[in-house]
N, C-alpha and C. Protein backbone atom coordinates (compact mmCIF):
# COMPACT_ATOMS: atom_id res chain seq x y z
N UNK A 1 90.34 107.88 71.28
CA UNK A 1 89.65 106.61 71.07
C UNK A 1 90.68 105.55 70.73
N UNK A 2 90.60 104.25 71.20
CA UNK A 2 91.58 102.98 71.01
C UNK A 2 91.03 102.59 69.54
N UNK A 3 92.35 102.63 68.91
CA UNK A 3 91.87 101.76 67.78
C UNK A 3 91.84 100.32 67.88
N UNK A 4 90.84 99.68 67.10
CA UNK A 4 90.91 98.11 67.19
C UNK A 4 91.94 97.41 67.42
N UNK A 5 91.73 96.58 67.90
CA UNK A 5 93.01 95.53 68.17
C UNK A 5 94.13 96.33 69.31
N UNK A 6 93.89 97.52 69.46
CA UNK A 6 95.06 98.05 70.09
C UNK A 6 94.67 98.12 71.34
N UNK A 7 95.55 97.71 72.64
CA UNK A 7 95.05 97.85 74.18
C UNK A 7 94.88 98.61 74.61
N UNK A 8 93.74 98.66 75.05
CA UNK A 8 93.06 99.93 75.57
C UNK A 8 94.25 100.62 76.99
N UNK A 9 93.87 102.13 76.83
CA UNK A 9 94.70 102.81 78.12
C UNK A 9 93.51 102.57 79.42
N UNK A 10 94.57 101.91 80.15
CA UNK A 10 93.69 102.04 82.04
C UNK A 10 93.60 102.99 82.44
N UNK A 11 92.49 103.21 83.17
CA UNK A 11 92.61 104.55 84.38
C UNK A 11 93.80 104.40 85.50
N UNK A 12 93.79 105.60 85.82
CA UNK A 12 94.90 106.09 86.88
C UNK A 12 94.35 104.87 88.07
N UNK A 13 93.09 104.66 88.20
CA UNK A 13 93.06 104.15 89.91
C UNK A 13 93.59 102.60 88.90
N UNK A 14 92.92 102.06 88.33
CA UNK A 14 93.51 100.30 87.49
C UNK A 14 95.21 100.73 87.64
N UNK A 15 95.79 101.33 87.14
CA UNK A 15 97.09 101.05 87.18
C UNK A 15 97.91 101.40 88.43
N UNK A 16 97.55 102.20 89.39
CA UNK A 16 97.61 101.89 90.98
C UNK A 16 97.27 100.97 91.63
N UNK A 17 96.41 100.26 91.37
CA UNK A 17 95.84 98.82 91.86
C UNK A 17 96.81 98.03 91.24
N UNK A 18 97.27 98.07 90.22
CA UNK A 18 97.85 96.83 89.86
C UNK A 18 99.58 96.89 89.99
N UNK A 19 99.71 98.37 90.11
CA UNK A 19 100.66 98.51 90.94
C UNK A 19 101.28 98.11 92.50
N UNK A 20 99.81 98.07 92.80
CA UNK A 20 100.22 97.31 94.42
C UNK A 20 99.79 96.07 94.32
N UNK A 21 99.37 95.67 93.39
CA UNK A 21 98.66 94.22 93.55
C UNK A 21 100.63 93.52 93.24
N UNK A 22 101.21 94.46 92.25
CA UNK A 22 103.11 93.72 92.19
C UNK A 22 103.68 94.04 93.15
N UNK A 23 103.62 94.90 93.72
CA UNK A 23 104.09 95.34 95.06
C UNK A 23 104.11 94.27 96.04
N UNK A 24 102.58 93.86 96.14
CA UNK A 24 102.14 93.07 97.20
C UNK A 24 102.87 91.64 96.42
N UNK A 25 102.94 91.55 95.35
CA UNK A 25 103.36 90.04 94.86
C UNK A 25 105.46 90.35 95.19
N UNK A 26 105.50 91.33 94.66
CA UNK A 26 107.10 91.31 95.10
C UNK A 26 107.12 90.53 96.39
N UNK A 27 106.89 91.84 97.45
CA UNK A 27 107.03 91.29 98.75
C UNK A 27 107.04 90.18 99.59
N UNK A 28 105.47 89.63 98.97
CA UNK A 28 105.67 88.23 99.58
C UNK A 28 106.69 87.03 99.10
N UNK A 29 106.78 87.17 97.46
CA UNK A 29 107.77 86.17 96.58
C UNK A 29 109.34 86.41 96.63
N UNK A 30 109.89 87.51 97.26
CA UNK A 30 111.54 87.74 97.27
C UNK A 30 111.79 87.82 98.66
N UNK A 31 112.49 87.21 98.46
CA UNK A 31 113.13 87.12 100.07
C UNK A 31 114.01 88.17 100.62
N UNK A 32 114.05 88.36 102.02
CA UNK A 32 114.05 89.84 102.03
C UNK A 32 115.74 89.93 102.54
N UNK A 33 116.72 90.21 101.59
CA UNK A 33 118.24 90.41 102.15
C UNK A 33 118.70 90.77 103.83
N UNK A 34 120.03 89.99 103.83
CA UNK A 34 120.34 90.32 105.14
C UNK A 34 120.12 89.52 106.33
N UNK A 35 121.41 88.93 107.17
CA UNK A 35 122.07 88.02 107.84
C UNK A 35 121.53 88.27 109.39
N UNK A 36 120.93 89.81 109.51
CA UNK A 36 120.35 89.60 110.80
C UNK A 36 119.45 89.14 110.65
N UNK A 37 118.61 89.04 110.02
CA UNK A 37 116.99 88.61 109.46
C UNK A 37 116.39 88.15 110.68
N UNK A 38 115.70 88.54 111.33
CA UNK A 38 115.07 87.40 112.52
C UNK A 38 114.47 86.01 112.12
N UNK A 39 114.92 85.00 112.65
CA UNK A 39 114.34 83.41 111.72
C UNK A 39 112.91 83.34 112.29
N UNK A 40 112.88 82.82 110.94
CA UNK A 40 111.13 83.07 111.26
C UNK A 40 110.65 81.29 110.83
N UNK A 41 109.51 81.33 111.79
CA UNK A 41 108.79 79.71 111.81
C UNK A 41 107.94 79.75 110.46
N UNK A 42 108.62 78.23 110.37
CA UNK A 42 107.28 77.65 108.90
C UNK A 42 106.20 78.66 108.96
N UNK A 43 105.51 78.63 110.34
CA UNK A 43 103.87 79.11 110.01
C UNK A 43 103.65 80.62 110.49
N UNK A 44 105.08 81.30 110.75
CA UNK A 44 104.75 82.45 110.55
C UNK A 44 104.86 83.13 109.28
N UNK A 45 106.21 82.68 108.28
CA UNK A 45 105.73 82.68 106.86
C UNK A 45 104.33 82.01 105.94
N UNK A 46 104.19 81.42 106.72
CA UNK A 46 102.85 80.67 105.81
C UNK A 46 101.60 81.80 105.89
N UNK A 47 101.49 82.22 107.24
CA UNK A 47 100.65 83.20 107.80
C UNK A 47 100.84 84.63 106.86
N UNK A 48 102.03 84.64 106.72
CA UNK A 48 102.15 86.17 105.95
C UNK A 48 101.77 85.98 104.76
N UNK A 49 102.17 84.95 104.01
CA UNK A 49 101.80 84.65 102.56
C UNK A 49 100.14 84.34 102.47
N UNK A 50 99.35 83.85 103.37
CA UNK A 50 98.17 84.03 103.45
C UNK A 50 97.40 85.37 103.31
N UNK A 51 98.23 86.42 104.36
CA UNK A 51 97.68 87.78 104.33
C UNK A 51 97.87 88.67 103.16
N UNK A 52 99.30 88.07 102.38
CA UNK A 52 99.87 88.93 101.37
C UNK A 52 98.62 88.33 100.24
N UNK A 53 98.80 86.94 99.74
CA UNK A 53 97.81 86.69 99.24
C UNK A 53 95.79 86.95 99.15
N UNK A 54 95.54 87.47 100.38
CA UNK A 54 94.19 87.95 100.59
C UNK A 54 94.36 89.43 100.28
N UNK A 55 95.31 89.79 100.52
CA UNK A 55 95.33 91.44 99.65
C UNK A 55 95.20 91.61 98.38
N UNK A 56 96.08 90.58 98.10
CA UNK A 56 96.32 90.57 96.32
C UNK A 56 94.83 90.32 95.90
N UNK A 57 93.99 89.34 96.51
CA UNK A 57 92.71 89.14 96.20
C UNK A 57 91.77 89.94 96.03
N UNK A 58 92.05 90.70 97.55
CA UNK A 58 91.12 91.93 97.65
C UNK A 58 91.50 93.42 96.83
N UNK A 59 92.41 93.41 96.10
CA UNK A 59 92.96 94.53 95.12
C UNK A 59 92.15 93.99 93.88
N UNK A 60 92.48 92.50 93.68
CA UNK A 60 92.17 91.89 92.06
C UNK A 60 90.31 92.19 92.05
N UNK A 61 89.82 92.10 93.35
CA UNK A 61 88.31 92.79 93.19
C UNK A 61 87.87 93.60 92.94
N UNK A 62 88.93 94.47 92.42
CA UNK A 62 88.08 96.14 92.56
C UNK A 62 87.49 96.38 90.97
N UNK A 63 86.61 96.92 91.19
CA UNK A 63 85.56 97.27 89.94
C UNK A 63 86.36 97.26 88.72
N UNK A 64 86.81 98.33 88.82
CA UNK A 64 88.21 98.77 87.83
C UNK A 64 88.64 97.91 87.16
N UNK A 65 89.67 97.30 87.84
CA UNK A 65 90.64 96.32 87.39
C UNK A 65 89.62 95.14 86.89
N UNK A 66 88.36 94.55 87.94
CA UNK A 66 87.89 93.35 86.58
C UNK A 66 87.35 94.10 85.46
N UNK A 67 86.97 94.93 85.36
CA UNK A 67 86.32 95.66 84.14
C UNK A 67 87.40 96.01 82.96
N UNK A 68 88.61 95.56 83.37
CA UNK A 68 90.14 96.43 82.80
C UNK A 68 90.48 94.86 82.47
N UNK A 69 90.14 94.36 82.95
CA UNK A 69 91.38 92.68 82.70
C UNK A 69 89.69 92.09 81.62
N UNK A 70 88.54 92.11 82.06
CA UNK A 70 87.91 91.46 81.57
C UNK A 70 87.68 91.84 79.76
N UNK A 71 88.22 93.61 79.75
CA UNK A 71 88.40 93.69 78.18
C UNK A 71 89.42 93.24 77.85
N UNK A 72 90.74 93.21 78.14
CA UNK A 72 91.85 92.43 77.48
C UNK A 72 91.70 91.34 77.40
N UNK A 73 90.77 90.28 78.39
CA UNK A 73 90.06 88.67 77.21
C UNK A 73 89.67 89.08 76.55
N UNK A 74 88.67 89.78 76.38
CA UNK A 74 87.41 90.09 75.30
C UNK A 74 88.49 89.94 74.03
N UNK A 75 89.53 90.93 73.76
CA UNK A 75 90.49 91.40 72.97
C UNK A 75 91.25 90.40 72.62
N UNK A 76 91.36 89.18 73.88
CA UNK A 76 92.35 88.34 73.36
C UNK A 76 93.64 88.24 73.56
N UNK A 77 93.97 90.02 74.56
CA UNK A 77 95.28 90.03 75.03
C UNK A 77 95.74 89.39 76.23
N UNK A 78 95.04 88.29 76.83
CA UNK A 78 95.48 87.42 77.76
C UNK A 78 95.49 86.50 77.78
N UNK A 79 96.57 85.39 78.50
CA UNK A 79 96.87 84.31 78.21
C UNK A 79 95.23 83.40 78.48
N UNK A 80 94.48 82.38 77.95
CA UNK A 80 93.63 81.85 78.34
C UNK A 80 93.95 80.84 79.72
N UNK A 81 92.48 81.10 80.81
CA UNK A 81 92.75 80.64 82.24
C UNK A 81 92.63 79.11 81.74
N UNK A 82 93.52 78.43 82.83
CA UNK A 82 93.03 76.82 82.70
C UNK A 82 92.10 76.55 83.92
């Protein structure tokens, strides 16, 4: 049992989700090393960051994880949204 005030432990699937939800945020936010790189157009990066971003979305939906983020407001352990 969590004692008060203390953050609760996630399930195995919440911390796989949010594991790829950084995954998916790495990827799109670091640029990827290396001089052969094929150059890529404005809007084919824009396009990827769209798709990377609709994943991240569609991960941040899963039952789990709002049920997992929505007790750490409750608790107070997250920064308040603006």
């Amino acid at each position: 049992m969590n004692r008060p005030g203390a953050i609760p432990m996630p399930s195995e699937s919440v911390v796989l989700t949010l594991a790829r939800i950084a995954s998916q945020v790495q990827a799109t936010l670091v640029p990827k090393p290396g001089v052969d790189r094929e150059r890529v157009s404005v809007q084919t990066a824009r396009n990827d960051r769209r798709r990377a971003m609709e994943s991240v979305l569609v991960l941040l939906d899963d039952p789990a994880v709002r049920e997992y983020v929505a007790e750490l407001e409750r608790r107070g352990l997250l920064p308040l949204k603006r």
